[in-house]
C-alpha atoms as a PDB file:
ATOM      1  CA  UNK A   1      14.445 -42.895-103.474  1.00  0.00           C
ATOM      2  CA  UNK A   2      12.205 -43.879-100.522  1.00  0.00           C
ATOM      3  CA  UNK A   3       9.063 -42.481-100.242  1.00  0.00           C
ATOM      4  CA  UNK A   4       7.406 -41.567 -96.854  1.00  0.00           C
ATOM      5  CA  UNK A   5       6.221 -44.505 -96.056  1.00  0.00           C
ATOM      6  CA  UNK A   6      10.041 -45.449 -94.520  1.00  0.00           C
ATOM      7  CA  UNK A   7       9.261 -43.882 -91.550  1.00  0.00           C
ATOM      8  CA  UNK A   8       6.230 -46.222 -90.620  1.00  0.00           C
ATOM      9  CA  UNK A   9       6.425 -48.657 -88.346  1.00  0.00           C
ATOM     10  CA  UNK A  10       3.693 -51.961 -87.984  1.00  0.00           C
ATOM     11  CA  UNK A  11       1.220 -50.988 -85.505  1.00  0.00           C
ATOM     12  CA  UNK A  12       2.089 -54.221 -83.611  1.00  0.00           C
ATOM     13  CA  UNK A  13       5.761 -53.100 -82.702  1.00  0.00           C
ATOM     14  CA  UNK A  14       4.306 -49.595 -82.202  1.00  0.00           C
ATOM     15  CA  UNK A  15       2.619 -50.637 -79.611  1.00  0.00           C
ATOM     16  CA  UNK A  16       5.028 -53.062 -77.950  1.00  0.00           C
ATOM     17  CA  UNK A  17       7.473 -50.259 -77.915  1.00  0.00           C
ATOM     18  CA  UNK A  18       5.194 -47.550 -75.994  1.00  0.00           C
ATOM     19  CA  UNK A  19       4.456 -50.632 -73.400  1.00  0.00           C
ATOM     20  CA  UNK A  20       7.928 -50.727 -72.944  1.00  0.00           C
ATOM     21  CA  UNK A  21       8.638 -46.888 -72.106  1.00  0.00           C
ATOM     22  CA  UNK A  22       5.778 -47.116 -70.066  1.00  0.00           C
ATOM     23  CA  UNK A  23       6.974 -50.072 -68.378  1.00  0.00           C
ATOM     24  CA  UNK A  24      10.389 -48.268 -67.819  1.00  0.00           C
ATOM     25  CA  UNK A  25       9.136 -45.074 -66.460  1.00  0.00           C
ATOM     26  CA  UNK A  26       6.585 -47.032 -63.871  1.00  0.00           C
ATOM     27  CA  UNK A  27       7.477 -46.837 -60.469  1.00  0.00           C
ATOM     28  CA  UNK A  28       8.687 -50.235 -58.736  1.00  0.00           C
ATOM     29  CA  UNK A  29       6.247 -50.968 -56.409  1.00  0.00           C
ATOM     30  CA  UNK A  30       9.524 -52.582 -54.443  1.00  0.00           C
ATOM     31  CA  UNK A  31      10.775 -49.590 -54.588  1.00  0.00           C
ATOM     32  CA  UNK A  32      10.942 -47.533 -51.351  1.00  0.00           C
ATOM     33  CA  UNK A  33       8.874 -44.463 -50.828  1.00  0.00           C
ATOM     34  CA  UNK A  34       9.553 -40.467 -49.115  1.00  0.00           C
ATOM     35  CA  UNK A  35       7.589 -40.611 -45.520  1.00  0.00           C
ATOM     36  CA  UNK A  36       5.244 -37.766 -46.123  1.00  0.00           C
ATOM     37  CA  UNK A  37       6.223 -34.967 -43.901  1.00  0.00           C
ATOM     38  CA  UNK A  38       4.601 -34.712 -40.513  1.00  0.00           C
ATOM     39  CA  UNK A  39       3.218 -30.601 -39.236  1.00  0.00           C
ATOM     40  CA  UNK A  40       4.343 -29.638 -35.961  1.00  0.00           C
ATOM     41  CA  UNK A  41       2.514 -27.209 -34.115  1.00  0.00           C
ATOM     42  CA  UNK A  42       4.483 -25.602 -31.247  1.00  0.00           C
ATOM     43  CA  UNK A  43       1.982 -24.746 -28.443  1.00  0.00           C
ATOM     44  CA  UNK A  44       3.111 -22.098 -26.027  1.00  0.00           C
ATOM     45  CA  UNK A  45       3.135 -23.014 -22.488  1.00  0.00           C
ATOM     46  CA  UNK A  46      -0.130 -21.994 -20.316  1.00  0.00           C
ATOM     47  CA  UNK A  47       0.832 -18.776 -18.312  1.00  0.00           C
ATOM     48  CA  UNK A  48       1.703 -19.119 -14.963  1.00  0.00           C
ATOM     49  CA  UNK A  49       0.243 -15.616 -13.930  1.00  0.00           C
ATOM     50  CA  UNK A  50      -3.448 -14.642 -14.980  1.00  0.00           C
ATOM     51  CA  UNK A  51      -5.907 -12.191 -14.180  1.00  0.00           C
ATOM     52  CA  UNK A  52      -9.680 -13.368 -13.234  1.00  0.00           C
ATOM     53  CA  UNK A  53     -12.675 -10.341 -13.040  1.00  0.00           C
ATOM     54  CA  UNK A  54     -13.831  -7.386 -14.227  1.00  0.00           C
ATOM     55  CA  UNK A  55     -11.018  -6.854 -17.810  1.00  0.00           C
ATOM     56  CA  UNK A  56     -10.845  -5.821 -21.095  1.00  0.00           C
ATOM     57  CA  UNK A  57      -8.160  -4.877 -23.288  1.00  0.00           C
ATOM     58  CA  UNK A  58      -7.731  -1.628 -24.547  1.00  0.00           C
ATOM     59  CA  UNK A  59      -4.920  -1.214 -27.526  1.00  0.00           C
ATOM     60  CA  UNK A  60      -2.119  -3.407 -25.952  1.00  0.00           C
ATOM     61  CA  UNK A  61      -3.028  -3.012 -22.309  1.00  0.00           C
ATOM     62  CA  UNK A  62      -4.880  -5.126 -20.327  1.00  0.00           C
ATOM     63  CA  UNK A  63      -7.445  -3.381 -18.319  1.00  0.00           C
ATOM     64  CA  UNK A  64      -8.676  -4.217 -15.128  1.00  0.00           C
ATOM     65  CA  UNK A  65     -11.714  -3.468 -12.899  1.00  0.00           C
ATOM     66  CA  UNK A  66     -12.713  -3.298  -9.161  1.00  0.00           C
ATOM     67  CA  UNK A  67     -12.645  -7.085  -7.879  1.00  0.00           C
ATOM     68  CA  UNK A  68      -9.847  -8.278 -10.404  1.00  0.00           C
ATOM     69  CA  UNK A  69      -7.272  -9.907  -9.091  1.00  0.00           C
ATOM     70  CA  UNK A  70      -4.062 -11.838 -10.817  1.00  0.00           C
ATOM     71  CA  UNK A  71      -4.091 -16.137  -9.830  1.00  0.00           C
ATOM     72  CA  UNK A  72      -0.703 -17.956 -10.183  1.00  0.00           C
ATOM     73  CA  UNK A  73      -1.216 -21.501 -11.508  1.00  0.00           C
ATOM     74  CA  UNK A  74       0.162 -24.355 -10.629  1.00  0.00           C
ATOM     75  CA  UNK A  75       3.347 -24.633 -12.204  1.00  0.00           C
ATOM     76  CA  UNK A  76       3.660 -21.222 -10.929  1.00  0.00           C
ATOM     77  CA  UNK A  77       4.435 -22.264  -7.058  1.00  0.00           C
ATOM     78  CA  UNK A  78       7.727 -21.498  -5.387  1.00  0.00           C
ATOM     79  CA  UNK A  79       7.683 -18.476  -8.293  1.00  0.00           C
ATOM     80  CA  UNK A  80       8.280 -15.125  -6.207  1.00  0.00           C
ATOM     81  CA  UNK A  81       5.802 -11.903  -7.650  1.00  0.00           C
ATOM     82  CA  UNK A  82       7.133  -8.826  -8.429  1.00  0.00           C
ATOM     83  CA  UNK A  83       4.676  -5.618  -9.068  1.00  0.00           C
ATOM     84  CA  UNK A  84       6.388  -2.500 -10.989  1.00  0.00           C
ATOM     85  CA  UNK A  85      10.120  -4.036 -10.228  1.00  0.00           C
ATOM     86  CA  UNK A  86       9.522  -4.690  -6.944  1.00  0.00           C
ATOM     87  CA  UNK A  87       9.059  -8.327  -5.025  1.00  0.00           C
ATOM     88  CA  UNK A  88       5.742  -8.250  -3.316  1.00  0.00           C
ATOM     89  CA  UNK A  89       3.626 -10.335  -1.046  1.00  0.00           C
ATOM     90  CA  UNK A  90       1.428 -13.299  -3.014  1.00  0.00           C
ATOM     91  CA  UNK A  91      -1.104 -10.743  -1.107  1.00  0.00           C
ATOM     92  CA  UNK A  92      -0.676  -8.036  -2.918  1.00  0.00           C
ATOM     93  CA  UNK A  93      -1.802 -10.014  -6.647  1.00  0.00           C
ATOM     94  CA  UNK A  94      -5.249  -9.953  -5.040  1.00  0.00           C
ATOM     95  CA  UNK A  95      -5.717  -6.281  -5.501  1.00  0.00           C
ATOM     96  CA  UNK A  96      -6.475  -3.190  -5.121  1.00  0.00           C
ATOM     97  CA  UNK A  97      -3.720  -1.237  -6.300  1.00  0.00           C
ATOM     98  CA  UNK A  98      -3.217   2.123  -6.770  1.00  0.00           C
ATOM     99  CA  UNK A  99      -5.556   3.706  -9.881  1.00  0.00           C
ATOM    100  CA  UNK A 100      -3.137   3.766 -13.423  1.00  0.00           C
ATOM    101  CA  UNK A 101      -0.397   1.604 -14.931  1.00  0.00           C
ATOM    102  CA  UNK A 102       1.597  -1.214 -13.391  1.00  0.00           C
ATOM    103  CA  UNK A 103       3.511  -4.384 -14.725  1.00  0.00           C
ATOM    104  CA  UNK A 104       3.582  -7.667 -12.494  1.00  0.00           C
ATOM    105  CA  UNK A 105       5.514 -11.092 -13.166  1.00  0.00           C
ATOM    106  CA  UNK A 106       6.726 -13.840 -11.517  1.00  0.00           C
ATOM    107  CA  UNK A 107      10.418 -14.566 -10.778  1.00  0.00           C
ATOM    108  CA  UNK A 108      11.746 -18.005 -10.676  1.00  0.00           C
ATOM    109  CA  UNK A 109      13.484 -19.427  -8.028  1.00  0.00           C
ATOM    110  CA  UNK A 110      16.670 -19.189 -10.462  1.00  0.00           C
ATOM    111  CA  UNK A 111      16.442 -15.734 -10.822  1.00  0.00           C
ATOM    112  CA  UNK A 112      16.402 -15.569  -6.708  1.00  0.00           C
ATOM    113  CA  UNK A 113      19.245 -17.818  -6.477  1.00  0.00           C
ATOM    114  CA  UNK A 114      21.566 -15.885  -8.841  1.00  0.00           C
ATOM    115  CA  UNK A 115      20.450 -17.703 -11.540  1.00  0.00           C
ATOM    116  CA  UNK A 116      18.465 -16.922 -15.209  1.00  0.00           C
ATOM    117  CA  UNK A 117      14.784 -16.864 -15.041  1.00  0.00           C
ATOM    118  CA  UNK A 118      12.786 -18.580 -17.241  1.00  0.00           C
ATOM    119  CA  UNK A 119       9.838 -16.828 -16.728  1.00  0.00           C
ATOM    120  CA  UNK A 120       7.063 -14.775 -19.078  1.00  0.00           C
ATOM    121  CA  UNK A 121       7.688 -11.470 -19.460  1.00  0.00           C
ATOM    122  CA  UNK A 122       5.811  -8.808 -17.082  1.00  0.00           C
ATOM    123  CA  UNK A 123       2.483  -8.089 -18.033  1.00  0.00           C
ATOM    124  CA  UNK A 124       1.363  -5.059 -18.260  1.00  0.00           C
ATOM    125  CA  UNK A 125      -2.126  -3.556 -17.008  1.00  0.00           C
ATOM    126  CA  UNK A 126      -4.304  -0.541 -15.877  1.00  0.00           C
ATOM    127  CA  UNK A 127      -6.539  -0.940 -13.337  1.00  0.00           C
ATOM    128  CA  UNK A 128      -9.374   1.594 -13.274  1.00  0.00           C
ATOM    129  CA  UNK A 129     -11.406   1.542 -10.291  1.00  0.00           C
ATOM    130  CA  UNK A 130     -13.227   4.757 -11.143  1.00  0.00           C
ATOM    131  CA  UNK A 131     -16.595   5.356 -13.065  1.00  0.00           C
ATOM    132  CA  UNK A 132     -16.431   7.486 -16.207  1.00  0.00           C
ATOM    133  CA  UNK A 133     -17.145  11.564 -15.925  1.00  0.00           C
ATOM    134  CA  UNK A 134     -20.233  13.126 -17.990  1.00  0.00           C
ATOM    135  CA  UNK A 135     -20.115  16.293 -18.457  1.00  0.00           C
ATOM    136  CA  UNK A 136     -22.201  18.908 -20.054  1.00  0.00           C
ATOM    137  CA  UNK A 137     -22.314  22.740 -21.883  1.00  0.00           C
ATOM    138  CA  UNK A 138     -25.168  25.221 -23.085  1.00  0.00           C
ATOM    139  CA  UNK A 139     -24.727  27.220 -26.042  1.00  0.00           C
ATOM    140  CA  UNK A 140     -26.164  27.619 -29.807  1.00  0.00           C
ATOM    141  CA  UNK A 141     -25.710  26.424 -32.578  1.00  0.00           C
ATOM    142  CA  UNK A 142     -21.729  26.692 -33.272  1.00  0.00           C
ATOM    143  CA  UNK A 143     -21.371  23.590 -30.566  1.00  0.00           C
ATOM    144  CA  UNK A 144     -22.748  21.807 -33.695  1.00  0.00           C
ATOM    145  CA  UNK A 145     -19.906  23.535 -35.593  1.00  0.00           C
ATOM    146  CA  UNK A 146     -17.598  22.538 -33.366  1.00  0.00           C
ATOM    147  CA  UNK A 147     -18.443  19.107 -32.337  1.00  0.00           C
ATOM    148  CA  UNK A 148     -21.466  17.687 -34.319  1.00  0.00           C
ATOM    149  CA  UNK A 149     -20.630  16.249 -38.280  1.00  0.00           C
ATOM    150  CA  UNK A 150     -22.566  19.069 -39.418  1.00  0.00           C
ATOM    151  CA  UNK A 151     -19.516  21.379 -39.790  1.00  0.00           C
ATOM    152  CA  UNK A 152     -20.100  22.696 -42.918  1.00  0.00           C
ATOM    153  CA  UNK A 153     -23.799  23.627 -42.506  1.00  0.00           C
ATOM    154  CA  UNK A 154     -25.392  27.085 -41.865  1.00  0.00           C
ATOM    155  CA  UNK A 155     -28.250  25.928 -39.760  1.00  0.00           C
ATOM    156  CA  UNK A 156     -29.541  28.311 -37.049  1.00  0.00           C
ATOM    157  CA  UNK A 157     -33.228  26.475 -36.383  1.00  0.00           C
ATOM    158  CA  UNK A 158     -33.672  23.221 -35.554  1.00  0.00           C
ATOM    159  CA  UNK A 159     -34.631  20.592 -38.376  1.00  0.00           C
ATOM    160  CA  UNK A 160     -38.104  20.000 -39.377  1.00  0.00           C
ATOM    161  CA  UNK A 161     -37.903  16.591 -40.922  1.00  0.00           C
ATOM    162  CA  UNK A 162     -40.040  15.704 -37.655  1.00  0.00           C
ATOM    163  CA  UNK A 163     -43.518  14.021 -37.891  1.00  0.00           C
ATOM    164  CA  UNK A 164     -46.052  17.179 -36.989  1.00  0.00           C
ATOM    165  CA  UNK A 165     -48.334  14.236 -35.899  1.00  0.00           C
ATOM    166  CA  UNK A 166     -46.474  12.599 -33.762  1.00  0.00           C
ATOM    167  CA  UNK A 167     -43.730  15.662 -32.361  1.00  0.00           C
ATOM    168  CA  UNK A 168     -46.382  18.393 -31.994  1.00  0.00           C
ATOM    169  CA  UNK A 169     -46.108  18.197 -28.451  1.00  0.00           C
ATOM    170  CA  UNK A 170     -41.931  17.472 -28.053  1.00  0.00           C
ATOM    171  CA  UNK A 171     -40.098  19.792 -26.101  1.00  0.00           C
ATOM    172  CA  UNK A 172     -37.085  18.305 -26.994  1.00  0.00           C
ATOM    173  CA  UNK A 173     -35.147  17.481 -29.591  1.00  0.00           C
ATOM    174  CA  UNK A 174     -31.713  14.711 -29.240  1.00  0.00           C
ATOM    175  CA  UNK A 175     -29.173  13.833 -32.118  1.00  0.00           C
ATOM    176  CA  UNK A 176     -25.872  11.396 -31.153  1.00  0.00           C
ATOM    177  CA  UNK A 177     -23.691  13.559 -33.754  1.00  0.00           C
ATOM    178  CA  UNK A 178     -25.935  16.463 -34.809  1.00  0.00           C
ATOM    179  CA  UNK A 179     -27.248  15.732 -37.857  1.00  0.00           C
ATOM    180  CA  UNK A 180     -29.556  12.783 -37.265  1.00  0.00           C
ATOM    181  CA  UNK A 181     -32.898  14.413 -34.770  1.00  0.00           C
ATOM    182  CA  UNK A 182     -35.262  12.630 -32.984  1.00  0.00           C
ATOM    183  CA  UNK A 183     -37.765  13.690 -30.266  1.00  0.00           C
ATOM    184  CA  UNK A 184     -36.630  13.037 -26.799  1.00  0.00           C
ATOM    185  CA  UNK A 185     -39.664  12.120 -25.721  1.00  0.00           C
ATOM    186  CA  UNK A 186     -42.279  11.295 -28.315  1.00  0.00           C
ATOM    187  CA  UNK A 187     -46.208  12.474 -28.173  1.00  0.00           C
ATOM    188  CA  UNK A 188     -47.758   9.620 -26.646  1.00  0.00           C
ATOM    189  CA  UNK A 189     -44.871   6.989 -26.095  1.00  0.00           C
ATOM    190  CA  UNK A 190     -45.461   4.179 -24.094  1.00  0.00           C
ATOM    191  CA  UNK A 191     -43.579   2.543 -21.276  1.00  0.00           C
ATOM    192  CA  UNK A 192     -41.618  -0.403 -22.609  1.00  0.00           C
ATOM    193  CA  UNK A 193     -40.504  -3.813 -20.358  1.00  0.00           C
ATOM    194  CA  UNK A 194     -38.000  -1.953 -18.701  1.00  0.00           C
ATOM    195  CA  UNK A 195     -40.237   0.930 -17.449  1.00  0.00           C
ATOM    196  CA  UNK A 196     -38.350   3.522 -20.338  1.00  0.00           C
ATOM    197  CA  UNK A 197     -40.449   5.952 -22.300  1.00  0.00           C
ATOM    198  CA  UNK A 198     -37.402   6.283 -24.729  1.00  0.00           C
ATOM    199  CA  UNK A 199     -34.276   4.844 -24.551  1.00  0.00           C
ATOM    200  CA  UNK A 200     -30.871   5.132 -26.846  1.00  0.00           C
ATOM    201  CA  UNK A 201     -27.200   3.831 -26.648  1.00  0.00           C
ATOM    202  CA  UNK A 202     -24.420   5.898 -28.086  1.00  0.00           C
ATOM    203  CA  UNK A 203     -21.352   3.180 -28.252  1.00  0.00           C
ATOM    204  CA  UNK A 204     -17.989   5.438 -28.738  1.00  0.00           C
ATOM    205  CA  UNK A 205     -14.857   5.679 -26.564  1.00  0.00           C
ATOM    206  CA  UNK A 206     -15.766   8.848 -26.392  1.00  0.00           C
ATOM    207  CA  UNK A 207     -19.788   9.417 -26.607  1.00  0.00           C
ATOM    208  CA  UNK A 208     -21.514  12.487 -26.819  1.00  0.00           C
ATOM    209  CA  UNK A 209     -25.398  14.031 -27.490  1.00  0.00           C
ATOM    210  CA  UNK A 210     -27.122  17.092 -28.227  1.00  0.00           C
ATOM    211  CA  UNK A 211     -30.005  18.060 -26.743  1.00  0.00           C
ATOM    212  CA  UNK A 212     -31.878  21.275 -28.475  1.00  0.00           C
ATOM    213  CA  UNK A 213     -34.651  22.878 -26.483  1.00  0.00           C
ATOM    214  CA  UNK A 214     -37.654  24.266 -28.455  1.00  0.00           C
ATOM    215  CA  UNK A 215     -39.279  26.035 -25.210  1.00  0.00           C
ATOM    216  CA  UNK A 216     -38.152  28.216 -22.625  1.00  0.00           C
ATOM    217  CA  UNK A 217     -38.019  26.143 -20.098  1.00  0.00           C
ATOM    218  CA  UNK A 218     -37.580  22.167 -20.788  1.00  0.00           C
ATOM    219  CA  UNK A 219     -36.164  20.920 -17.500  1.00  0.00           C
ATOM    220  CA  UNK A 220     -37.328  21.469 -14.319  1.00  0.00           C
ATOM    221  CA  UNK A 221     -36.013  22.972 -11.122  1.00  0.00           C
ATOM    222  CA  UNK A 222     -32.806  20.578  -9.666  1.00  0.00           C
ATOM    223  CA  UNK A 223     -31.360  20.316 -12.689  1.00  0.00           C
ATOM    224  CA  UNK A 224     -28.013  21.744 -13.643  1.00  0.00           C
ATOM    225  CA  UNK A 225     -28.507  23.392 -16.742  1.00  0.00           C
ATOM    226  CA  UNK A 226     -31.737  25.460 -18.179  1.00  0.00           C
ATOM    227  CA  UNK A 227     -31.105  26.089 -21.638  1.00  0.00           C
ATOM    228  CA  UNK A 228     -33.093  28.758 -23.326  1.00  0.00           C
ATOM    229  CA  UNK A 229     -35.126  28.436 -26.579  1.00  0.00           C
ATOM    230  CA  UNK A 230     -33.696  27.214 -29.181  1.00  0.00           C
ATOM    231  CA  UNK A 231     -30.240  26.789 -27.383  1.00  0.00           C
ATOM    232  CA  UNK A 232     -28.585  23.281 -27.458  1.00  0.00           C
ATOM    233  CA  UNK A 233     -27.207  20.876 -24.711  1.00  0.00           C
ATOM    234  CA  UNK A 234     -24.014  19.357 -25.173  1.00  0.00           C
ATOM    235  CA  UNK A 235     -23.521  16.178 -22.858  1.00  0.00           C
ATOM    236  CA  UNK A 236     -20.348  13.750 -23.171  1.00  0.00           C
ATOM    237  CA  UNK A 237     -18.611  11.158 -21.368  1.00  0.00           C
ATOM    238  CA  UNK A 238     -14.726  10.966 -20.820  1.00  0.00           C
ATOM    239  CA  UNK A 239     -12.742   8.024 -18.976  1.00  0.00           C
ATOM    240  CA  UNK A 240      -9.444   9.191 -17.708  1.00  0.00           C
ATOM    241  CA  UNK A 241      -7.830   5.629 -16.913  1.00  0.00           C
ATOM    242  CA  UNK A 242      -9.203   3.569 -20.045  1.00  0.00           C
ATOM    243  CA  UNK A 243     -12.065   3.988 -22.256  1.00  0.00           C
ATOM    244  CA  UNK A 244     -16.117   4.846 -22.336  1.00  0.00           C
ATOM    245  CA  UNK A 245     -18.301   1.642 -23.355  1.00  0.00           C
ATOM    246  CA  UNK A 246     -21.171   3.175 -24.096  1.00  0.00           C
ATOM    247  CA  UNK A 247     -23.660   6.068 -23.141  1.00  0.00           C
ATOM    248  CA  UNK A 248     -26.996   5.284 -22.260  1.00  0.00           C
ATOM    249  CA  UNK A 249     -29.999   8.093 -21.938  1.00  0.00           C
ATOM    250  CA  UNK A 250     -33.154   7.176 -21.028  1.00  0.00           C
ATOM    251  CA  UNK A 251     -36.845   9.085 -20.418  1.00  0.00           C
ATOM    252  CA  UNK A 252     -38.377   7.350 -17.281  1.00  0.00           C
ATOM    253  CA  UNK A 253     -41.699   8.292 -15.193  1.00  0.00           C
ATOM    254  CA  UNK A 254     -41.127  10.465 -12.357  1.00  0.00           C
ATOM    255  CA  UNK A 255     -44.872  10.132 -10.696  1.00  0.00           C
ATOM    256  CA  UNK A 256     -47.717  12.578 -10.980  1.00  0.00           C
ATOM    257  CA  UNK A 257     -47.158  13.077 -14.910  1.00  0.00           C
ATOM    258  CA  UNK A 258     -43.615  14.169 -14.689  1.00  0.00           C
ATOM    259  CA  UNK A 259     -40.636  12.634 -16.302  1.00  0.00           C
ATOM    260  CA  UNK A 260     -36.889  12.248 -15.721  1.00  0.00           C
ATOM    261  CA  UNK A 261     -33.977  12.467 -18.177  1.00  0.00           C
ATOM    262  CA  UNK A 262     -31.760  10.251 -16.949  1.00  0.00           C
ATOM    263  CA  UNK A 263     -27.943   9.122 -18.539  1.00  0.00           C
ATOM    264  CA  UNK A 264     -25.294   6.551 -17.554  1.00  0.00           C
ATOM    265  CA  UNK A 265     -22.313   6.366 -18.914  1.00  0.00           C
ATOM    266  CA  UNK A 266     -20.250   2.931 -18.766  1.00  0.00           C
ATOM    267  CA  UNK A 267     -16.569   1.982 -18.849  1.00  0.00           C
ATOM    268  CA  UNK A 268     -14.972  -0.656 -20.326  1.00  0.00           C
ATOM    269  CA  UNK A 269     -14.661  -2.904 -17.013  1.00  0.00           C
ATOM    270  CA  UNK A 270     -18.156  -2.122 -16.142  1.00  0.00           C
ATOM    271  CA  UNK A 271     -18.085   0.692 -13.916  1.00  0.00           C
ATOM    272  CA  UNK A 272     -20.818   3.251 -14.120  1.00  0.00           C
ATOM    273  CA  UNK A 273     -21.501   6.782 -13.567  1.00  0.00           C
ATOM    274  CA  UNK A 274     -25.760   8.188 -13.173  1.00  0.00           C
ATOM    275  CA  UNK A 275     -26.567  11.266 -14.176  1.00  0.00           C
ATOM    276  CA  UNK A 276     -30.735  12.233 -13.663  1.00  0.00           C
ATOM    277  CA  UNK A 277     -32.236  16.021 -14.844  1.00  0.00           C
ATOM    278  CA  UNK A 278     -36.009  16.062 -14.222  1.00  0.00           C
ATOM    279  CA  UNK A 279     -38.192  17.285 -17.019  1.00  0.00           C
ATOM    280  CA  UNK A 280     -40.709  19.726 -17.027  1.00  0.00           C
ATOM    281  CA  UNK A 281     -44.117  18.197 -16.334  1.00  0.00           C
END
């Protein structure tokens, strides 16, 4: 019988061998090779209609402000415009337009001739000429109930996590969502670059503060509300033909020690609306 050393082979033709296969399974560098596969990147066409001022989108509209207007570009001429359906003027692309929702385009010459149109679809836009509303209510404490995030809390006084140092003097109290408190005007503030004693942004679509007066009588005559003590202010801002930005309120001097509240509210194409309540020296 053979033993196990039948299987062996001399390391010389081992090695010979495995050159071989090696040899066999190399690539021919004759041998032709795959062209690598070149990315394509369709780019859309510019548009031929475009707005240009005051904008900003809102969910999928486009929103527009006083002084927008829609340009038609180049490849655009000899294109007819239609607003809401209807062929219009090249005029009437420079605005105004009636306040709300309307669609414009641009109908090729085709599409005039009987033909198909090969032109972007209608774009659709609101244009809000108008400046936001702020408006305002006096009650207690169940506006926070109602409105502030402090639903589920029995609070009839207002908070004391104040600074007795600092808010011995304050009148008022503000919160953006009634549960955060800060003096409206703190003991001793100064006047900052802008000429502000205090001033705070409340970014929402649909802002809103509380004001809580700890005297009797916190603003001063002209203004339209005179809460009682220890009733709250509730002041909010509401856009009918897009969105609120932002509200601002701001403490400014009045002259001879007094001091104005005053609050602007903006929209999302810029337009504004000033509200001012004077403060009780």
């Amino acid at each position: 019988m053979r033993g196990p050393g039948w299987l062996r082979f001399p390391c010389g033709l081992m090695l010979a061998l495995l050159a071989c296969g090696a040899a066999a399974q190399a690539p021919s560098a004759a041998s032709p090779q795959p062209a690598p596969l070149l990315a394509t990147t369709l780019v859309a066409p510019p548009p031929l209609l475009h707005a240009v001022g005051p904008q900003a989108g809102y969910g999928d509209l486009l929103v527009l402000g006083t002084g927008a207007r829609f340009e038609i570009a180049s490849g655009g001429a000899g294109h007819l415009p239609m607003m809401d359906g209807a062929p219009v003027d090249v005029a009437v692309l420079a605005g105004p337009w009636a306040p709300g929702r309307h669609a414009v385009s641009l109908q090729s010459p085709a599409a005039v001739a009987g033909g198909d149109p090969a032109v972007q679809p209608a774009l659709q836009f609101v244009y809000d000429p108008a400046a936001p509303n702020i408006r305002w209510e006096v009650g207690n404490t169940t506006l926070l109930d109602s409105y502030g995030l402090d639903q589920d809390v029995d609070r009839q006084k207002p908070p004391r996590h104040v600074i007795p140092e600092r808010d011995s003097e304050v009148e008022i109290l503000w919160s953006p969502d009634g549960r955060r408190w800060l003096p409206l005007l703190a003991k001793n503030a100064k006047v900052d670059a802008s000429g502000a004693l205090a001033d705070w942004v409340t970014a929402a679509d649909r802002p809103q503060v509380f004001l809580w007066a700890l005297g009797e009588q916190v603003f001063d005559h002209g203004s339209p509300v005179a809460p009682k003590k220890l009733e709250l202010v509730r002041i909010w801002a509401g856009d009918d033909l897009s969105a609120v930005r932002d509200l601002r309120m701001r403490v400014l001097p009045a002259g001879s020690g007094a001091y104005r509240l005053e609050m602007v509210a903006t929209d999302l194409v810029g337009n504004r609306s000033t509200v001012t309540w004077p403060l009780r020296p």
